[in-house]
Protein backbone atom coordinates (compact mmCIF):
# COMPACT_ATOMS: atom_id res chain seq x y z
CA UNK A 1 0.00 0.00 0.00
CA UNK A 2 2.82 2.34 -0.25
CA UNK A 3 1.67 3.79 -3.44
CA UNK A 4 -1.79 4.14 -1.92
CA UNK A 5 -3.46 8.19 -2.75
CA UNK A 6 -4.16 9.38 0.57
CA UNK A 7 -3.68 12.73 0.49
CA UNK A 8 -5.38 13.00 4.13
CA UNK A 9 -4.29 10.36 5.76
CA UNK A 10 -7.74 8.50 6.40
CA UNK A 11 -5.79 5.74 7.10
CA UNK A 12 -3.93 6.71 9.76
CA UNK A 13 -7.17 8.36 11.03
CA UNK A 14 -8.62 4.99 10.65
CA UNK A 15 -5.97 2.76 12.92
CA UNK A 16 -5.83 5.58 15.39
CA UNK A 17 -9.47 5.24 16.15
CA UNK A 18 -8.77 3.71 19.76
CA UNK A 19 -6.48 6.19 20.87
CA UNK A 20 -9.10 8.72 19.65
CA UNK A 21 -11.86 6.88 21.57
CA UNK A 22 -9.70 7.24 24.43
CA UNK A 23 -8.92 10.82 23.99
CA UNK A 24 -12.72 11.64 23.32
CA UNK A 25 -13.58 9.70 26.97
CA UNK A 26 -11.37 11.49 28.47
CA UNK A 27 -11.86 15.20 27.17
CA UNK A 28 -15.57 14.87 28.21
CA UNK A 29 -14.59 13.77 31.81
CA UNK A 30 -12.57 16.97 31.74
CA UNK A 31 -15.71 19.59 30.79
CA UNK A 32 -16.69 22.18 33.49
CA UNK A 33 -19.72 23.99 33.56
CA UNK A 34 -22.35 20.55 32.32
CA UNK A 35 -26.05 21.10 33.26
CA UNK A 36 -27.83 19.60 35.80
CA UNK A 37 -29.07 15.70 35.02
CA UNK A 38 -32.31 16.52 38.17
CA UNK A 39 -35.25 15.86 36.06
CA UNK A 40 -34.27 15.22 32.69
CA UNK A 41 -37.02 13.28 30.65
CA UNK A 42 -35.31 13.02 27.55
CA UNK A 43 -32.37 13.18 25.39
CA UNK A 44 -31.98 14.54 21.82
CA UNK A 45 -28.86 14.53 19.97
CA UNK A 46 -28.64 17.10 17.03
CA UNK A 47 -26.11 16.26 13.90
CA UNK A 48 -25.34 15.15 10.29
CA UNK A 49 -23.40 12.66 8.58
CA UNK A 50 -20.45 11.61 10.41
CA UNK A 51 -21.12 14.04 13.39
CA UNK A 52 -24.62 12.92 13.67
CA UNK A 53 -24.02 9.42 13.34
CA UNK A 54 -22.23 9.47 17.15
CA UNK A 55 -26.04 10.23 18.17
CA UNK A 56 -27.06 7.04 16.09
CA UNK A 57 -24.16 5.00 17.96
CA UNK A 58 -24.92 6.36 21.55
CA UNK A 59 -28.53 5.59 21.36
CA UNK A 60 -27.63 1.93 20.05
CA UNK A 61 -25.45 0.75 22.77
CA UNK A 62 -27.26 2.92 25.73
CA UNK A 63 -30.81 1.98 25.13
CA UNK A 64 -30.88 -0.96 26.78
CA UNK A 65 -29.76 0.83 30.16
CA UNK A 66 -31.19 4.37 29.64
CA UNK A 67 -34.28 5.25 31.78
CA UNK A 68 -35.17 7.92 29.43
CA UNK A 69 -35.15 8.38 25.57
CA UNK A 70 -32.52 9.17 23.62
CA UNK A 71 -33.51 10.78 20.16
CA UNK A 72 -31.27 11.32 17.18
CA UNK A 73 -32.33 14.22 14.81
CA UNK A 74 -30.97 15.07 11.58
CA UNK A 75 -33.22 17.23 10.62
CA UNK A 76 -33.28 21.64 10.22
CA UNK A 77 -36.38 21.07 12.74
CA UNK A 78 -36.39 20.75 16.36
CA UNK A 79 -39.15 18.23 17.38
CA UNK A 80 -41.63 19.63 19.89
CA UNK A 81 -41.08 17.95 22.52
CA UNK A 82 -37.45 19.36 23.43
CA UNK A 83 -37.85 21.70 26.29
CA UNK A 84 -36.59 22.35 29.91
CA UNK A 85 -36.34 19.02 31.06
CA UNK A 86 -34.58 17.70 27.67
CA UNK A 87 -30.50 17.32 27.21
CA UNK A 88 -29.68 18.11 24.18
CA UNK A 89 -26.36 17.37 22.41
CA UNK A 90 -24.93 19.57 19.44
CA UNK A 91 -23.04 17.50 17.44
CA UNK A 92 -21.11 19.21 15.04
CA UNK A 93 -17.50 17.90 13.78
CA UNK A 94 -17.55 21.99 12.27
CA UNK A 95 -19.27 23.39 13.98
CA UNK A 96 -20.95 25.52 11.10
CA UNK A 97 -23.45 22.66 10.08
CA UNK A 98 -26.61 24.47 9.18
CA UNK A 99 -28.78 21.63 9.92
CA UNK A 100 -28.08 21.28 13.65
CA UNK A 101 -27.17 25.07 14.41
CA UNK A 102 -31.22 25.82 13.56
CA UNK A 103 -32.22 22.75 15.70
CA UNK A 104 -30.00 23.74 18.30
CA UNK A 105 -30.91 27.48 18.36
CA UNK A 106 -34.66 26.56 18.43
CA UNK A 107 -34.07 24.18 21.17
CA UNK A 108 -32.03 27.02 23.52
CA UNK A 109 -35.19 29.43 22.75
CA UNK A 110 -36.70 26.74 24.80
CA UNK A 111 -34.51 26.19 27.62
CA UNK A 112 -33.39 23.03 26.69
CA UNK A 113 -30.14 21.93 28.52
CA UNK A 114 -27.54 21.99 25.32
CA UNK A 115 -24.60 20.45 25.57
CA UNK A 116 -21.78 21.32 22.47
CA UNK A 117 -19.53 18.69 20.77
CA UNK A 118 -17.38 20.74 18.24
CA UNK A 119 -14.06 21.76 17.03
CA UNK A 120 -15.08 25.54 16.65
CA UNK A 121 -17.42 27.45 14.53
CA UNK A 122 -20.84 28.96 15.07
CA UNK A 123 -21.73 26.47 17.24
CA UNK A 124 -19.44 27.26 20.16
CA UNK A 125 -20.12 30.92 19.65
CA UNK A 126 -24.18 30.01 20.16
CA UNK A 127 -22.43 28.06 23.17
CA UNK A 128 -20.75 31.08 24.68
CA UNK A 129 -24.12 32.86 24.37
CA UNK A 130 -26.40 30.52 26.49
CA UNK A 131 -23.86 29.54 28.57
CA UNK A 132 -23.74 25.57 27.54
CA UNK A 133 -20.48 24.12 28.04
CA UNK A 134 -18.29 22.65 24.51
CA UNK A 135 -16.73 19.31 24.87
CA UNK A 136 -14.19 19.98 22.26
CA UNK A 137 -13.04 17.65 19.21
CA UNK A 138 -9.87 16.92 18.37
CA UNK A 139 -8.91 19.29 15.72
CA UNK A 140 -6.31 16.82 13.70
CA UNK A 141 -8.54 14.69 13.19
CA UNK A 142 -8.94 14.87 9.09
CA UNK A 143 -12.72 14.66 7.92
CA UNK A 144 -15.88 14.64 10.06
CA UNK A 145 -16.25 10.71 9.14
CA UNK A 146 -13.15 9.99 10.58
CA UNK A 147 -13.92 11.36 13.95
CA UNK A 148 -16.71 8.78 15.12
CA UNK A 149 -15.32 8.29 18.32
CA UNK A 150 -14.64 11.82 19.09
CA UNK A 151 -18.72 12.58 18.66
CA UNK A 152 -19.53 9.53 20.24
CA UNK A 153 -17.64 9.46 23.42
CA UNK A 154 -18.88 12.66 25.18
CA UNK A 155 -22.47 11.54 24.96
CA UNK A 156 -21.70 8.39 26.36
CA UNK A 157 -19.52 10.27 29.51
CA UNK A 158 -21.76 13.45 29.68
CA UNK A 159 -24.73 10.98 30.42
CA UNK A 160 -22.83 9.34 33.01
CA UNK A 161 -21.55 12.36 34.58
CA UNK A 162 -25.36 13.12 34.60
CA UNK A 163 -26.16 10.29 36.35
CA UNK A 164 -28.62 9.52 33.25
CA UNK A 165 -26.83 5.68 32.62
CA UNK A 166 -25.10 4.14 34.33
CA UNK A 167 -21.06 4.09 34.64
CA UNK A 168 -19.99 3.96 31.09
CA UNK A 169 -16.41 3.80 31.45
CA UNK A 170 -15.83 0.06 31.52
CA UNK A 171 -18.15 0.19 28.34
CA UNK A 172 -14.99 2.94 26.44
CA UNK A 173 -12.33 0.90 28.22
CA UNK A 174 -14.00 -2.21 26.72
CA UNK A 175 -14.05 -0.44 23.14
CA UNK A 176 -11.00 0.38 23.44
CA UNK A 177 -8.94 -2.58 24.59
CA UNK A 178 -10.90 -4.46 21.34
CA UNK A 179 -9.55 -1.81 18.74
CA UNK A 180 -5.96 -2.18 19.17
CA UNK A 181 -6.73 -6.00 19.32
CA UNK A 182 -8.33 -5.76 15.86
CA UNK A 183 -6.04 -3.28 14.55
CA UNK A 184 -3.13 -5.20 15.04
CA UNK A 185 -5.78 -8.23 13.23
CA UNK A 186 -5.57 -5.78 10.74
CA UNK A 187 -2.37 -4.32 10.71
CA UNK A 188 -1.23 -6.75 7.49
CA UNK A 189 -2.67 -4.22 5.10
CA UNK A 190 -2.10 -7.21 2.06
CA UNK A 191 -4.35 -10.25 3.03
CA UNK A 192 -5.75 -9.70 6.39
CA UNK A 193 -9.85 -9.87 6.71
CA UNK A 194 -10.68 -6.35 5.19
CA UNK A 195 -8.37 -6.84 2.07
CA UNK A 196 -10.08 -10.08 1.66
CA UNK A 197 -13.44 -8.66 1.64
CA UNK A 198 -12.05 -5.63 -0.37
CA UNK A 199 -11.27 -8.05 -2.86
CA UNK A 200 -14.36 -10.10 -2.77
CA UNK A 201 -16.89 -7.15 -3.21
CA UNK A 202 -14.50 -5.62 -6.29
CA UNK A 203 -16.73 -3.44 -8.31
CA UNK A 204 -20.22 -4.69 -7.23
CA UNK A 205 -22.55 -2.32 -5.14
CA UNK A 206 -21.89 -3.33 -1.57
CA UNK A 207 -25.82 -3.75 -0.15
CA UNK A 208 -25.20 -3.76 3.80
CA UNK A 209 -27.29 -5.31 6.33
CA UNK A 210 -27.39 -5.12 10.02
CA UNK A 211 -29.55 -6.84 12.82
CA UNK A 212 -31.03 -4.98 15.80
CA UNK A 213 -29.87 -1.09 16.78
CA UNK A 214 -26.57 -2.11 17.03
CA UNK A 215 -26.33 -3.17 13.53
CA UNK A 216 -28.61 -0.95 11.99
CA UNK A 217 -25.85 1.40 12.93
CA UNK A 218 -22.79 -0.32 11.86
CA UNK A 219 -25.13 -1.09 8.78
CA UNK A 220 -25.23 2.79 8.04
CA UNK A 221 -21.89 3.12 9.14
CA UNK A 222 -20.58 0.86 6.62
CA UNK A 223 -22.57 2.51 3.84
CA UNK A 224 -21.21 6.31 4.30
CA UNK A 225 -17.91 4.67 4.21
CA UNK A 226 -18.69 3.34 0.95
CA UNK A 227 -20.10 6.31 -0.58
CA UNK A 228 -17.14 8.72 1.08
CA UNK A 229 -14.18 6.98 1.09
CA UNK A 230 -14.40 4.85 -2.06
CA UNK A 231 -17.22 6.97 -3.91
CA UNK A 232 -19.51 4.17 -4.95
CA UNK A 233 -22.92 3.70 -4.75
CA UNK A 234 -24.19 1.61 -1.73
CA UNK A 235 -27.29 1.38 0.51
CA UNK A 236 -28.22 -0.54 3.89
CA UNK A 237 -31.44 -1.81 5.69
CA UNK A 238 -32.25 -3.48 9.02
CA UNK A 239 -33.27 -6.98 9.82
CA UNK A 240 -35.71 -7.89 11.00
CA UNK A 241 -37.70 -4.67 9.33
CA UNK A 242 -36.58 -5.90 5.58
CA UNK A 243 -37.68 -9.64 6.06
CA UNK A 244 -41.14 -7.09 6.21
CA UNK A 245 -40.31 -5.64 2.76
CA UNK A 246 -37.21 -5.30 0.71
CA UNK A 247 -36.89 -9.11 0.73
CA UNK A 248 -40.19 -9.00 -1.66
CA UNK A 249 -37.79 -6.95 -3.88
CA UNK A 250 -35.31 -10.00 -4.86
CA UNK A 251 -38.25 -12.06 -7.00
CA UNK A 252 -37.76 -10.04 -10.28
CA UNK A 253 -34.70 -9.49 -12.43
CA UNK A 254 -32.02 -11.82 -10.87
CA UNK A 255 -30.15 -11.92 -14.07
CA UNK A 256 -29.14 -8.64 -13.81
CA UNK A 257 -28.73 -7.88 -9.57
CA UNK A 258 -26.29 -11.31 -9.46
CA UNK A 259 -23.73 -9.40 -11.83
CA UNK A 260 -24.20 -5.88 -9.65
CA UNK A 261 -25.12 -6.55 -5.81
CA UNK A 262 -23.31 -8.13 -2.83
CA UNK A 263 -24.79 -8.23 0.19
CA UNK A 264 -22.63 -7.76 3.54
CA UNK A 265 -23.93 -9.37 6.50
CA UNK A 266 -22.71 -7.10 10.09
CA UNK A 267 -23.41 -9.82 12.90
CA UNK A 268 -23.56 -9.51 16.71
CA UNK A 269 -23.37 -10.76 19.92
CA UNK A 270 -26.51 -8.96 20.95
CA UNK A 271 -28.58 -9.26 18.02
CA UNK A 272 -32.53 -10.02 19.49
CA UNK A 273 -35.58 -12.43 19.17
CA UNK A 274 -35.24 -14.66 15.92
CA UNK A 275 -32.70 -12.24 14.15
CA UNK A 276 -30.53 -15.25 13.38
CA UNK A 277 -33.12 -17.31 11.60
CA UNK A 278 -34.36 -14.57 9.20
CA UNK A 279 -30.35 -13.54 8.39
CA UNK A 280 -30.61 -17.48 7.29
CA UNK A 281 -33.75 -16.69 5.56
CA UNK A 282 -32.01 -14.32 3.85
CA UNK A 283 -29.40 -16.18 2.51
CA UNK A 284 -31.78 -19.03 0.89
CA UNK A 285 -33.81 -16.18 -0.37
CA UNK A 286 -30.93 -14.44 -2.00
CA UNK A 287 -28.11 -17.06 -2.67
CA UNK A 288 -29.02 -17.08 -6.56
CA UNK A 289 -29.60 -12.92 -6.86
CA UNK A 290 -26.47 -11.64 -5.90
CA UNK A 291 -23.02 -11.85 -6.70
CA UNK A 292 -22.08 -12.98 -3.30
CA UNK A 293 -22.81 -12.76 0.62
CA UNK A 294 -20.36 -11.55 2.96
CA UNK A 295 -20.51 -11.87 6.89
CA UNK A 296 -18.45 -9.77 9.22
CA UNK A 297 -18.77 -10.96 13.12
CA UNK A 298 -18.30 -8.45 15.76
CA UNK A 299 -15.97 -9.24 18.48
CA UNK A 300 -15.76 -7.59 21.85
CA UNK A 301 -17.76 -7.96 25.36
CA UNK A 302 -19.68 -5.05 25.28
CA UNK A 303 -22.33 -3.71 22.88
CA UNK A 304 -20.18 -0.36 22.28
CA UNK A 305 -16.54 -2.96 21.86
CA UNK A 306 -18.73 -4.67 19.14
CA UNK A 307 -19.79 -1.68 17.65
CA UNK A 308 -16.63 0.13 17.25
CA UNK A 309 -14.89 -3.07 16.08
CA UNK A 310 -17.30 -3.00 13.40
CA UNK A 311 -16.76 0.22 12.49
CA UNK A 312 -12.93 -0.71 12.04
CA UNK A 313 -12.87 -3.31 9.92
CA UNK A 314 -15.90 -1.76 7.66
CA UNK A 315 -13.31 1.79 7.46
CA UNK A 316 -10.06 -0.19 6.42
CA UNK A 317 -12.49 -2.93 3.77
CA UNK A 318 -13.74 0.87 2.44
CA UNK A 319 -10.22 2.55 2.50
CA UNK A 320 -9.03 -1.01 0.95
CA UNK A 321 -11.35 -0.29 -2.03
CA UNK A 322 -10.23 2.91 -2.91
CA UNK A 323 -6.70 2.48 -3.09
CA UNK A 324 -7.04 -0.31 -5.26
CA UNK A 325 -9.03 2.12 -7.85
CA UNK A 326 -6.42 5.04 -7.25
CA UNK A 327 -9.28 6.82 -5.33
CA UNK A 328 -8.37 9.27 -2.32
CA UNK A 329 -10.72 8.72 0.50
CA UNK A 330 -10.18 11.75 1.78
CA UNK A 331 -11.65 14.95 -0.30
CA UNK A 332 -15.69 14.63 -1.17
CA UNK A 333 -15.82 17.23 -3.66
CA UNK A 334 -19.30 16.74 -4.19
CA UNK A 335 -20.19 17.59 -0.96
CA UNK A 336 -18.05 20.56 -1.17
CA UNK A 337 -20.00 21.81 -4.65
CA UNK A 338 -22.98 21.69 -2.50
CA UNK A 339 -22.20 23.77 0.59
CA UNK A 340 -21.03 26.44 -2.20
CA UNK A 341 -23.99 25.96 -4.18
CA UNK A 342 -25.94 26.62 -0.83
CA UNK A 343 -24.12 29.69 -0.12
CA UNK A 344 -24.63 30.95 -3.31
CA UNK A 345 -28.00 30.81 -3.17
């Protein structure tokens, strides 16, 4: 890989994502000033893409233990129910995303308890002005995407500091201890697991599927990766909610989705109910359709441990795919064109 284009470094971004965890953990642990936790009925986390998708990963891996809701929105509108007694997050790798700094700003007209994650930007000025405290993100860190742990951490520490859930920090110690165990899995760069499955998905359109919260998020997680670092197309979906649906989809035109689909399987230790049997469903269903199906199995002890280790090996299959194309994961031009085009306008 030393001819690899990576004019950013994702790469490095991506094997230092347990040292970043760590970091994250312990940069929230450090933040003066947090609101009171007395009362708080529920919890909305604000953010886009790879900001907003720490929201998706603290809610996944806390709802089993939180007493009160935790809702991700990625959306210019603050739902109604935010007020007093609701904690809400700013995610914001930026800190200028538009999206979250109207959500946010409607939710401090409403006394909402805000609590900033952010490098810099608008969003900790709006912080200076209410008087919410900024749990600040690393600043090295290269592209929003590649800072998952540094927007997921502080949620998970905040909420404990709140005394919303309970400890977390076995949960990040946990997470992290699994990371440098699969990174150094990993650390072959030539034919370790995510080279392999690099290879194996080639220039089909990587279909991802997760089971339960957990893998609904890695599911996602895996698909922006796809889309970012490699620039291909790629979608995901949920099981058990596509056994209710999209599996309908696979009856017409097999001759033409075996030569463009593979499906990637993200499996679990905590996947629920009968999410095993329809994954096997799956596979009978869809053997013949597609041009192959690829599990990944989560290691680690802890709901976040599995997580994150999915996250991993899904970043270095993704950064895998793009080197071998002469892609750079790094710049998203697109994106870029359309944050002009918006200003523009």
């Amino acid at each position: 890989m030393t001819d690899r284009l990576d004019s950013l470094d994702m790469l490095g971004a991506a094997l230092g994502l347990p040292e970043q965890l760590e970091q994250a953990a312990a940069s929230a642990r450090a933040v003066d000033g947090l609101p009171s936790g007395d009362g708080i009925t529920s919890v909305l986390v604000a953010g886009m893409g790879g900001s907003g998708i720490g929201g998706d990963a603290a809610a996944a891996v806390l709802g089993g233990v939180s007493p009160v809701p935790i809702i991700v929105s990625k959306h210019y509108e603050c739902p109604a129910f935010v007020g007093p007694d609701t904690l809400v997050f700013a995610n914001s790798f930026s800190g200028n995303t538009e999206e979250t700094l109207t959500a946010v700003s409607q939710a401090a007209e409403r006394g909402a308890r805000v609590v900033v994650v952010a490098s810099g930007g608008e969003l900790v000025r709006l912080a200076g002005d209410i008087g919410a405290p900024v749990v600040p993100v690393d600043t090295s860190i290269p592209m929003p995407r590649a800072g998952i742990a540094a927007v997921t951490a502080p949620l998970l520490v905040v909420l404990d500091r709140l005394g919303i859930v309970p400890d977390t920090s076995r949960m990040v110690d946990s997470a992290v201890a699994q990371l440098r165990r699969r990174r150094d899995e990993l650390s072959d760069g030539v034919d370790d697991v995510a080279t392999r499955l690099a290879r194996r998905i080639g220039r089909t359109i990587p279909l991802v599927y997760g089971g339960g919260p957990l893998g609904e998020v890695a599911a996602w997680r895996w698909k922006g990766q796809f889309n970012e670092n490699c620039k291909v197309p790629s979608w995901c979906n949920r099981i058990p909610e596509l056994t209710h649906n999209e599996l309908c989809g696979w009856a017409q035109h097999g001759d033409v989705t075996r030569q463009v689909f593979t499906l990637v399987f993200l499996r679990h230790g905590d996947e629920p109910g009968n999410i095993d049997r329809r994954f096997d469903f799956v596979v009978e269903a869809c053997d013949e359709v597609v041009a192959g199906i690829e599990t990944v199995d989560a290691s680690g002890d802890t709901p976040l441990a599995q997580l994150f280790d999915l996250v991993l090996v899904g970043d270095l299959v993704t950064l895998h795919m793009a080197f071998t194309e002469g892609v750079d994961p790094g710049p998203v031009d697109i994106l870029d064109q359309l944050k002009h085009r918006l200003r523009d306008d």
